[in-house]
PDB file of N, CA and C in Angstrom:
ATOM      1  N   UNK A   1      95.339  74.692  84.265  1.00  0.00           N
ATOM      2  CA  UNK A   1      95.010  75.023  85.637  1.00  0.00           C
ATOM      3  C   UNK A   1      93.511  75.304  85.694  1.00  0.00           C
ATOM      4  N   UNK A   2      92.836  74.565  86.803  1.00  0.00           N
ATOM      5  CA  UNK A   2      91.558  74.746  86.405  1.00  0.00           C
ATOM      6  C   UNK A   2      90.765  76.027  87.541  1.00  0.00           C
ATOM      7  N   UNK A   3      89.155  76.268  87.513  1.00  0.00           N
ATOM      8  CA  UNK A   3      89.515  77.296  89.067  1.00  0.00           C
ATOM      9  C   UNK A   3      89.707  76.305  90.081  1.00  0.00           C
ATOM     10  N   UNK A   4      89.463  74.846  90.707  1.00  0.00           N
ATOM     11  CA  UNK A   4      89.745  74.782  92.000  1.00  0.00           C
ATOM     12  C   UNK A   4      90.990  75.140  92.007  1.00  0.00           C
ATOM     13  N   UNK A   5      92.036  75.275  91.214  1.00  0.00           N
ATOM     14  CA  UNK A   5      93.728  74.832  91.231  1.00  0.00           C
ATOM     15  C   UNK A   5      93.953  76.334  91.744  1.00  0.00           C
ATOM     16  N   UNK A   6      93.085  77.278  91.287  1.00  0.00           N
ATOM     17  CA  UNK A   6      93.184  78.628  91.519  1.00  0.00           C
ATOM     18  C   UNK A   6      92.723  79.064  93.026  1.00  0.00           C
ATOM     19  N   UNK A   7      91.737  78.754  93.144  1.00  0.00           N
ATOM     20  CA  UNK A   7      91.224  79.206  94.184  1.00  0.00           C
ATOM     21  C   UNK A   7      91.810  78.083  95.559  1.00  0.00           C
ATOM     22  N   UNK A   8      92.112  76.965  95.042  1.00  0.00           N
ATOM     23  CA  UNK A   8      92.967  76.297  96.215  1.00  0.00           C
ATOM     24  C   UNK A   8      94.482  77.360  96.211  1.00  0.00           C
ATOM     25  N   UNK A   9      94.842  77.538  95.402  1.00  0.00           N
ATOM     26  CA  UNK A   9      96.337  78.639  95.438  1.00  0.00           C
ATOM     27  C   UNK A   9      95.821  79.572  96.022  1.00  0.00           C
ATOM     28  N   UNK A  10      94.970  80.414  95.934  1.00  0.00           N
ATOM     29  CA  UNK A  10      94.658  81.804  96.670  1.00  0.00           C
ATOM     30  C   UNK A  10      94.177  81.156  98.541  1.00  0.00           C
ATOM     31  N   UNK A  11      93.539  80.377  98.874  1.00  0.00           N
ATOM     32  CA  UNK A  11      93.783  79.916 100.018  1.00  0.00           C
ATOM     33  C   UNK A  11      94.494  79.755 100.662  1.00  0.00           C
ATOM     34  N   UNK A  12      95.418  78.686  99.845  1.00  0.00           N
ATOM     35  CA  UNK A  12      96.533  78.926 100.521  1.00  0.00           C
ATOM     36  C   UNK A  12      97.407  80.001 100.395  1.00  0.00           C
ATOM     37  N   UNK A  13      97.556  80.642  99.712  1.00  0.00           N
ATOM     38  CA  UNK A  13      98.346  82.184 100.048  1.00  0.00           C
ATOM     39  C   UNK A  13      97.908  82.904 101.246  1.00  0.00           C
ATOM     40  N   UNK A  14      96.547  82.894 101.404  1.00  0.00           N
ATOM     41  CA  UNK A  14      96.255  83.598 102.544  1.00  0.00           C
ATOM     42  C   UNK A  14      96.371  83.018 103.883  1.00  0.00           C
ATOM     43  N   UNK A  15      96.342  81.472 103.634  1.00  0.00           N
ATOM     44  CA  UNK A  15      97.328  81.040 105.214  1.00  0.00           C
ATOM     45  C   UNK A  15      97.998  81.355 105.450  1.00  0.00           C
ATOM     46  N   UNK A  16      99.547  81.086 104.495  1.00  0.00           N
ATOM     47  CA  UNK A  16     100.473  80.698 104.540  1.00  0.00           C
ATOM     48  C   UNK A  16     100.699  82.768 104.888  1.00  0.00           C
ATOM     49  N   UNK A  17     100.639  83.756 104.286  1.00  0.00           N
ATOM     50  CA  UNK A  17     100.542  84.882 105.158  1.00  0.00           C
ATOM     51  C   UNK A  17     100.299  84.537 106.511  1.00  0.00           C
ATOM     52  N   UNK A  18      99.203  84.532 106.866  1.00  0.00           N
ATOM     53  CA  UNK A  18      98.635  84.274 108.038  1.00  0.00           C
ATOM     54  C   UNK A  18      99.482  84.340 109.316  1.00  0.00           C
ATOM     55  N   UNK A  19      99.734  82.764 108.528  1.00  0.00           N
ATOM     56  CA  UNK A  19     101.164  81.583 109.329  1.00  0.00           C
ATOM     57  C   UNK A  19     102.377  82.523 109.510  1.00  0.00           C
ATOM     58  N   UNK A  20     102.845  83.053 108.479  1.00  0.00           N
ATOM     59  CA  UNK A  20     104.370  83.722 108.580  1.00  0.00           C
ATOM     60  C   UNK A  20     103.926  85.402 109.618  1.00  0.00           C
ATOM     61  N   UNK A  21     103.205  85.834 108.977  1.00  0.00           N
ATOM     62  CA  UNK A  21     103.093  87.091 110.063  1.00  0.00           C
ATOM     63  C   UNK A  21     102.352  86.859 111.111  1.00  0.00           C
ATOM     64  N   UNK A  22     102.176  85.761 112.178  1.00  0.00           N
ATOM     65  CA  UNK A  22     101.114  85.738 113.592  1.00  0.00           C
ATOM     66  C   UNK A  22     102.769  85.896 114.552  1.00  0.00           C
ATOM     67  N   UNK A  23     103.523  85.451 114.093  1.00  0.00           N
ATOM     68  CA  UNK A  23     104.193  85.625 115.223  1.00  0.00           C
ATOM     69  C   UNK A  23     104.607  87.193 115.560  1.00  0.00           C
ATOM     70  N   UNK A  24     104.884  87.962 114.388  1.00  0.00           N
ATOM     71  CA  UNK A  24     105.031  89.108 114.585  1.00  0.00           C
ATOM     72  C   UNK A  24     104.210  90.096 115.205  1.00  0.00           C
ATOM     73  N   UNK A  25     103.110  89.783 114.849  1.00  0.00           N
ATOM     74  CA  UNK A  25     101.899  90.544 114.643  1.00  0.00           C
ATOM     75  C   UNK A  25     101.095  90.067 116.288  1.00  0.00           C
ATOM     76  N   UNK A  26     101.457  88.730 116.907  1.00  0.00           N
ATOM     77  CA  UNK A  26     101.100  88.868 118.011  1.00  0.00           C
ATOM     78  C   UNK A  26     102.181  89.332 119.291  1.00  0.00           C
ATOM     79  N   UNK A  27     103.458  89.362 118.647  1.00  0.00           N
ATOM     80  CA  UNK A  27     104.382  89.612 119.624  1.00  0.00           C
ATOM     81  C   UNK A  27     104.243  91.353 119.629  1.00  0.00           C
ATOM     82  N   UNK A  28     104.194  91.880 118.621  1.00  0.00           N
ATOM     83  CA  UNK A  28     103.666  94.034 118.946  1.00  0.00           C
ATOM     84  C   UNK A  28     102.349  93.785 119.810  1.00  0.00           C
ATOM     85  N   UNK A  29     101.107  92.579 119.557  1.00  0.00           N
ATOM     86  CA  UNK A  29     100.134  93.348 120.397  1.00  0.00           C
ATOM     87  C   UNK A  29     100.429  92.583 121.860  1.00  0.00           C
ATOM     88  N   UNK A  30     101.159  91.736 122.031  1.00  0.00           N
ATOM     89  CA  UNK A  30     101.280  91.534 123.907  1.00  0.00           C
ATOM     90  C   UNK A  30     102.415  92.362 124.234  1.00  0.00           C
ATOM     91  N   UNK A  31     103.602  93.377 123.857  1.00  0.00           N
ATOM     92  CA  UNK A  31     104.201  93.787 123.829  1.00  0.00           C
ATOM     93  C   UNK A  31     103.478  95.472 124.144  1.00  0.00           C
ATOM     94  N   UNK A  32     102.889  95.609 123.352  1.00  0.00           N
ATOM     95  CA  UNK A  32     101.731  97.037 123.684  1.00  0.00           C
ATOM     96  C   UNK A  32     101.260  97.042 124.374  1.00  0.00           C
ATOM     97  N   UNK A  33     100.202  95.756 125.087  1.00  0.00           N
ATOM     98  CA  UNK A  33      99.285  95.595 125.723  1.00  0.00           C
ATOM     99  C   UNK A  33      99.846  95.467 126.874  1.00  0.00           C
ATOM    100  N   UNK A  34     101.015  94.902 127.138  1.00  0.00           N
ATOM    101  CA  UNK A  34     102.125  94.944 128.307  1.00  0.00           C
ATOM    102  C   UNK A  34     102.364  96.370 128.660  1.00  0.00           C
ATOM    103  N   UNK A  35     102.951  97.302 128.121  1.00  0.00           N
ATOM    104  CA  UNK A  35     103.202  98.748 127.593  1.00  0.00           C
ATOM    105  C   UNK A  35     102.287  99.867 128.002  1.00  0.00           C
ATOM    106  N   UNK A  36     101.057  99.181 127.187  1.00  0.00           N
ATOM    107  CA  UNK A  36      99.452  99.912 128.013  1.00  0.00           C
ATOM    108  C   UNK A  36      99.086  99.689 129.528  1.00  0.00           C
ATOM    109  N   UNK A  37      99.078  98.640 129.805  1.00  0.00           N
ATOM    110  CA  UNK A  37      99.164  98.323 131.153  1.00  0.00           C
ATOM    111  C   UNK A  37      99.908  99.208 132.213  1.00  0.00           C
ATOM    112  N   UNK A  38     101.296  99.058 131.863  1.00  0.00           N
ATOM    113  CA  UNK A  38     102.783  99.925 132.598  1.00  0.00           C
ATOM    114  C   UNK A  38     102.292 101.200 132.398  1.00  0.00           C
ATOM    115  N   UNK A  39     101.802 101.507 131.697  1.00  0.00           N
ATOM    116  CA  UNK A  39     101.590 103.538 131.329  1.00  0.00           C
ATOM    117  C   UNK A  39     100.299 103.334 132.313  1.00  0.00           C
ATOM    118  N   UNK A  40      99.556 102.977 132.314  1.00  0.00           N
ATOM    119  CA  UNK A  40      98.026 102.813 132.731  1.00  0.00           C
ATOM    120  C   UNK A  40      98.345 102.980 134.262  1.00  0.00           C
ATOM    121  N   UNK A  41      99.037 102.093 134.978  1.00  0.00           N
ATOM    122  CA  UNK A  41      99.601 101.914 136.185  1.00  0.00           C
ATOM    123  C   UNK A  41     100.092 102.719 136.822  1.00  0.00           C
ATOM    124  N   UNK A  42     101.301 103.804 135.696  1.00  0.00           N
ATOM    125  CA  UNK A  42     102.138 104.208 136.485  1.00  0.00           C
ATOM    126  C   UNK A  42     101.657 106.181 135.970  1.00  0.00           C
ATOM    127  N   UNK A  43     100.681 105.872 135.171  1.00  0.00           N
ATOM    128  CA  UNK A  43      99.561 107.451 135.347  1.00  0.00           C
ATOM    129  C   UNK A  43     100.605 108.264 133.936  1.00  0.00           C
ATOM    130  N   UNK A  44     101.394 107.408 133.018  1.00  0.00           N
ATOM    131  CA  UNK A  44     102.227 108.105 132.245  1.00  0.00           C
ATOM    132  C   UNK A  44     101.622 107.448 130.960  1.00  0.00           C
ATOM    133  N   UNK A  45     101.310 108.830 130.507  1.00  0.00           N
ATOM    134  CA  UNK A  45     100.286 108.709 128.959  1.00  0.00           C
ATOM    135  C   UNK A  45     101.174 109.284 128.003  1.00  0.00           C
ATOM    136  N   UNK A  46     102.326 108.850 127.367  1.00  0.00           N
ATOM    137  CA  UNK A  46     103.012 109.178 126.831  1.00  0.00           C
ATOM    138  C   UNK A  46     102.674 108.299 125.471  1.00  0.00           C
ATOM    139  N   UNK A  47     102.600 108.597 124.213  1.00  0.00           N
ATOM    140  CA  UNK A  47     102.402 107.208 123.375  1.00  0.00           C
ATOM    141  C   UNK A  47     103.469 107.547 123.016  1.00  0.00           C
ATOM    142  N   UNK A  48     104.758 107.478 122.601  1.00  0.00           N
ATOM    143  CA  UNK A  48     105.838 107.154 122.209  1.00  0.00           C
ATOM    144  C   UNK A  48     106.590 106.394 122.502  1.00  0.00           C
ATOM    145  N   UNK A  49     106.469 105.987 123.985  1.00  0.00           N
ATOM    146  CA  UNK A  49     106.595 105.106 125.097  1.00  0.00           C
ATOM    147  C   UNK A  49     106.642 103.978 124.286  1.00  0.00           C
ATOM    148  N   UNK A  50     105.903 103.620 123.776  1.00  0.00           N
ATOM    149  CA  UNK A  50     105.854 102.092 123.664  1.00  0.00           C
ATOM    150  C   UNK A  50     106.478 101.581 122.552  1.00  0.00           C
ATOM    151  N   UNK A  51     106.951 102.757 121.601  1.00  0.00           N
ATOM    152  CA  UNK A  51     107.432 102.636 120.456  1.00  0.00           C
ATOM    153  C   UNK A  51     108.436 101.275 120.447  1.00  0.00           C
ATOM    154  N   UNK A  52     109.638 102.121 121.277  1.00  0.00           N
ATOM    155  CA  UNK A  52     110.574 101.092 120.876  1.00  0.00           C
ATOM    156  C   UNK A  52     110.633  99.785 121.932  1.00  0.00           C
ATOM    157  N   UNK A  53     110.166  99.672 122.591  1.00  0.00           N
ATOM    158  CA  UNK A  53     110.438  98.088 122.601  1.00  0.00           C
ATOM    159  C   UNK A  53     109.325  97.320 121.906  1.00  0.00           C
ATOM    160  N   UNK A  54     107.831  97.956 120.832  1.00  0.00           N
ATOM    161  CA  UNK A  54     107.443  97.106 120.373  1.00  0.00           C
ATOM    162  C   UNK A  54     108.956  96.671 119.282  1.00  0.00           C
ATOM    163  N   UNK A  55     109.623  97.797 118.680  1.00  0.00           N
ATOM    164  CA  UNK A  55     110.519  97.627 117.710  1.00  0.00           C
ATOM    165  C   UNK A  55     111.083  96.137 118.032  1.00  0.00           C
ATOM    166  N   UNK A  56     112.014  96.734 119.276  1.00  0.00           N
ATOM    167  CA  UNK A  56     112.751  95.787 119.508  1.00  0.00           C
ATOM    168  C   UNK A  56     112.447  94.495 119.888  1.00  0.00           C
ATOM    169  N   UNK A  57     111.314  93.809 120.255  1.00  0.00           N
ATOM    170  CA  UNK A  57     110.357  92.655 120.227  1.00  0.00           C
ATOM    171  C   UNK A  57     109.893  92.062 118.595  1.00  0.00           C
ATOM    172  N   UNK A  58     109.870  92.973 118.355  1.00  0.00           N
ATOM    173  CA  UNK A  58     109.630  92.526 116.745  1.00  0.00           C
ATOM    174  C   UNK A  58     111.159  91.897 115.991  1.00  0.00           C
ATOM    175  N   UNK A  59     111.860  92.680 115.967  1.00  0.00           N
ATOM    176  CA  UNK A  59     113.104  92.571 115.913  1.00  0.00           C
ATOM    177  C   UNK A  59     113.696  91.453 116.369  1.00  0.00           C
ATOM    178  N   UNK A  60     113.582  91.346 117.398  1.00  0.00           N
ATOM    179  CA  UNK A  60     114.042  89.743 117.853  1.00  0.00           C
ATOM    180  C   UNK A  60     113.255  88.560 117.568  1.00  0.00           C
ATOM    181  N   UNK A  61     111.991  88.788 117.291  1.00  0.00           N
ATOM    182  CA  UNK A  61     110.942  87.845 117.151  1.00  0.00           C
ATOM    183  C   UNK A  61     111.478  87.533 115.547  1.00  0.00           C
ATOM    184  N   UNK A  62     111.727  88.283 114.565  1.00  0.00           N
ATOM    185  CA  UNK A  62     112.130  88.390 113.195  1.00  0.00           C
ATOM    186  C   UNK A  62     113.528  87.592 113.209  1.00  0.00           C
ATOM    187  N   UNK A  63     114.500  87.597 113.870  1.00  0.00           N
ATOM    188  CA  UNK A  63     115.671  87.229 114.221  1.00  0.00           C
ATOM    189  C   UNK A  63     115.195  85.583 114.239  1.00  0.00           C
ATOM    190  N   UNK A  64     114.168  85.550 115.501  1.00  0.00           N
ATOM    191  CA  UNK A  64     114.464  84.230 115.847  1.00  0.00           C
ATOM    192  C   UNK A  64     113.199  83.103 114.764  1.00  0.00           C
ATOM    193  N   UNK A  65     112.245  83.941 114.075  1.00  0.00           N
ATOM    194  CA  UNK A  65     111.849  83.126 113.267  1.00  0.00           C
ATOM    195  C   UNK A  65     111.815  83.255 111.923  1.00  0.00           C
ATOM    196  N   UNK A  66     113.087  84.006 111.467  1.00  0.00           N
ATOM    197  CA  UNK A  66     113.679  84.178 110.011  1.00  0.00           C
ATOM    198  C   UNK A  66     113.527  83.070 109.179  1.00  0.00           C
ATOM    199  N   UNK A  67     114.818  81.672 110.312  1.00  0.00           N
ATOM    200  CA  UNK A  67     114.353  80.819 109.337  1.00  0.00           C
ATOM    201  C   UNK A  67     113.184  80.077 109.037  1.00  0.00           C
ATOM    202  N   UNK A  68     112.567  79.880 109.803  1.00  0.00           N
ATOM    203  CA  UNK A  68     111.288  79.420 109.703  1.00  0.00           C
ATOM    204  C   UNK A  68     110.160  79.664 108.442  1.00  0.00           C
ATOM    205  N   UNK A  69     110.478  81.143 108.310  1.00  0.00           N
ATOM    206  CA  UNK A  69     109.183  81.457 107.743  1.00  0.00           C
ATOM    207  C   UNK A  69     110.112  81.796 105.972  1.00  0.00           C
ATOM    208  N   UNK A  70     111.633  81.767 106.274  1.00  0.00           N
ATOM    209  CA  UNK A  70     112.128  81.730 104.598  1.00  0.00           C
ATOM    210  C   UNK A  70     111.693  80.402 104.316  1.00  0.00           C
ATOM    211  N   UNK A  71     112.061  79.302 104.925  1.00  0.00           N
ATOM    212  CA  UNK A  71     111.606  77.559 104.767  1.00  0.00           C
ATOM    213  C   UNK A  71     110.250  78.432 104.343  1.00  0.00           C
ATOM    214  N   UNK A  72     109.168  78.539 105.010  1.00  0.00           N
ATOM    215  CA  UNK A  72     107.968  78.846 104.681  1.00  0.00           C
ATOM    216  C   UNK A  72     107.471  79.348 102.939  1.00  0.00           C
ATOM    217  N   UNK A  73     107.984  80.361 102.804  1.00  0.00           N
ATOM    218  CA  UNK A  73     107.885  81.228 101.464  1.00  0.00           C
ATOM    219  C   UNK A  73     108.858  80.332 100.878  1.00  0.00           C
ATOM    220  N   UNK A  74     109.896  79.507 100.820  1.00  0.00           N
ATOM    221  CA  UNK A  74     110.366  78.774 100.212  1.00  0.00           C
ATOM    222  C   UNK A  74     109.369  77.793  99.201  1.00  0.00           C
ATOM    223  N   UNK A  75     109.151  77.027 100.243  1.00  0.00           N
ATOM    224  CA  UNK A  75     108.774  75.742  99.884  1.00  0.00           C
ATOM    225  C   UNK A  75     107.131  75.917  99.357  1.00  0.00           C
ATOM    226  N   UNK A  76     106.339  77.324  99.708  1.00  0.00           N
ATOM    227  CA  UNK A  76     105.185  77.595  98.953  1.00  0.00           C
ATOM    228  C   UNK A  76     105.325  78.348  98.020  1.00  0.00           C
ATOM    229  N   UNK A  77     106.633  79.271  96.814  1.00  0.00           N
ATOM    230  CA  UNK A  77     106.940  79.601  95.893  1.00  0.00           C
ATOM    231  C   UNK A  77     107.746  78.329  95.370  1.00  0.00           C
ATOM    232  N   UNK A  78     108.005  77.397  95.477  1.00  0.00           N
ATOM    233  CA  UNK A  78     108.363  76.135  94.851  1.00  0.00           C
ATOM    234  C   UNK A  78     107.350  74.878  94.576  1.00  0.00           C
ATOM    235  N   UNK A  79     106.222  75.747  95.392  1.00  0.00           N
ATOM    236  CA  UNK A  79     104.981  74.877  95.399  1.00  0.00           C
ATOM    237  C   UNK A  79     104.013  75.434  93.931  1.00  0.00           C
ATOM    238  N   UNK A  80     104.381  76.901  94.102  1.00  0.00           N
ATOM    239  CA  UNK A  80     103.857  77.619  92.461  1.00  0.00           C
ATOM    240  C   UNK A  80     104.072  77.214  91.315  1.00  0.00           C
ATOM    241  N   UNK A  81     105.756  77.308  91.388  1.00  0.00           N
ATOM    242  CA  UNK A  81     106.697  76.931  90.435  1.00  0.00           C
ATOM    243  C   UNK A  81     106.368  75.422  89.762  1.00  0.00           C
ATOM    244  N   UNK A  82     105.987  74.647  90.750  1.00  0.00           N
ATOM    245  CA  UNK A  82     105.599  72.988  90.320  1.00  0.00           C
ATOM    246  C   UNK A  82     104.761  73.172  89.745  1.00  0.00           C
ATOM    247  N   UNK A  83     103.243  73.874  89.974  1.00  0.00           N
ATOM    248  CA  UNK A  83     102.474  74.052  89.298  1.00  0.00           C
ATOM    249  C   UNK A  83     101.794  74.951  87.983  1.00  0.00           C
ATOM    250  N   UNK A  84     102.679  75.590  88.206  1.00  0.00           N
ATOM    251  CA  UNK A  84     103.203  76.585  86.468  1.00  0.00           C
ATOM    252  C   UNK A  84     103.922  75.672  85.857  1.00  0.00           C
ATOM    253  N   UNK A  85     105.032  74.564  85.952  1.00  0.00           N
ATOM    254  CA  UNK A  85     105.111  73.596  85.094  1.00  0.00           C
ATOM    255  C   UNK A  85     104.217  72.500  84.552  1.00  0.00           C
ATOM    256  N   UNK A  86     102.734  72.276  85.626  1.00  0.00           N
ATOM    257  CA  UNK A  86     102.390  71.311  85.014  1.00  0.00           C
ATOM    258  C   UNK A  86     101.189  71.736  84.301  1.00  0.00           C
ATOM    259  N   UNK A  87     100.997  73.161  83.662  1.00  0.00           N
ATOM    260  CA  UNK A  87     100.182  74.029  82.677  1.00  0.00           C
ATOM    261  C   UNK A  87     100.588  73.681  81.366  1.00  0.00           C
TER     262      UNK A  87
END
């Protein structure tokens, strides 16, 4: 394994993160920012408020792109695996 082989692997690790947590990670901040808005509006500064339906947005967002992102970590820990065999 030489360094590009390395440093192309660490690249892509940090996409492929990237890739698997944007959906999550943007569904809490329009979910908050929705949240902030409603408190902002309605003069109620409560931060606990927003707790659970970021939960539950996440939660469903996790639900609905489970499989997606196991395919994901799948097929780029089988992408390792190929290449630890050809060392």
């Amino acid at each position: 394994m030489t360094e590009l082989d390395v440093i192309t692997l660490l690249r892509e690790s940090i996409f492929i993160t990237l890739k698997v947590a944007s959906p999550i990670l943007i569904t809490a901040l329009l979910v908050g920012l929705v949240i902030g808005i409603l408190q902002t509006t309605t003069s109620i500064q409560e931060q606990t408020i927003a707790f659970v339906p970021k939960l539950v947005a996440i939660f469903i967002v996790i639900i609905i792109f489970a499989s997606w992102i196991i395919r994901i970590m799948t097929d780029y820990t089988r992408n390792i695996f190929f290449m630890i065999e050809k060392i």
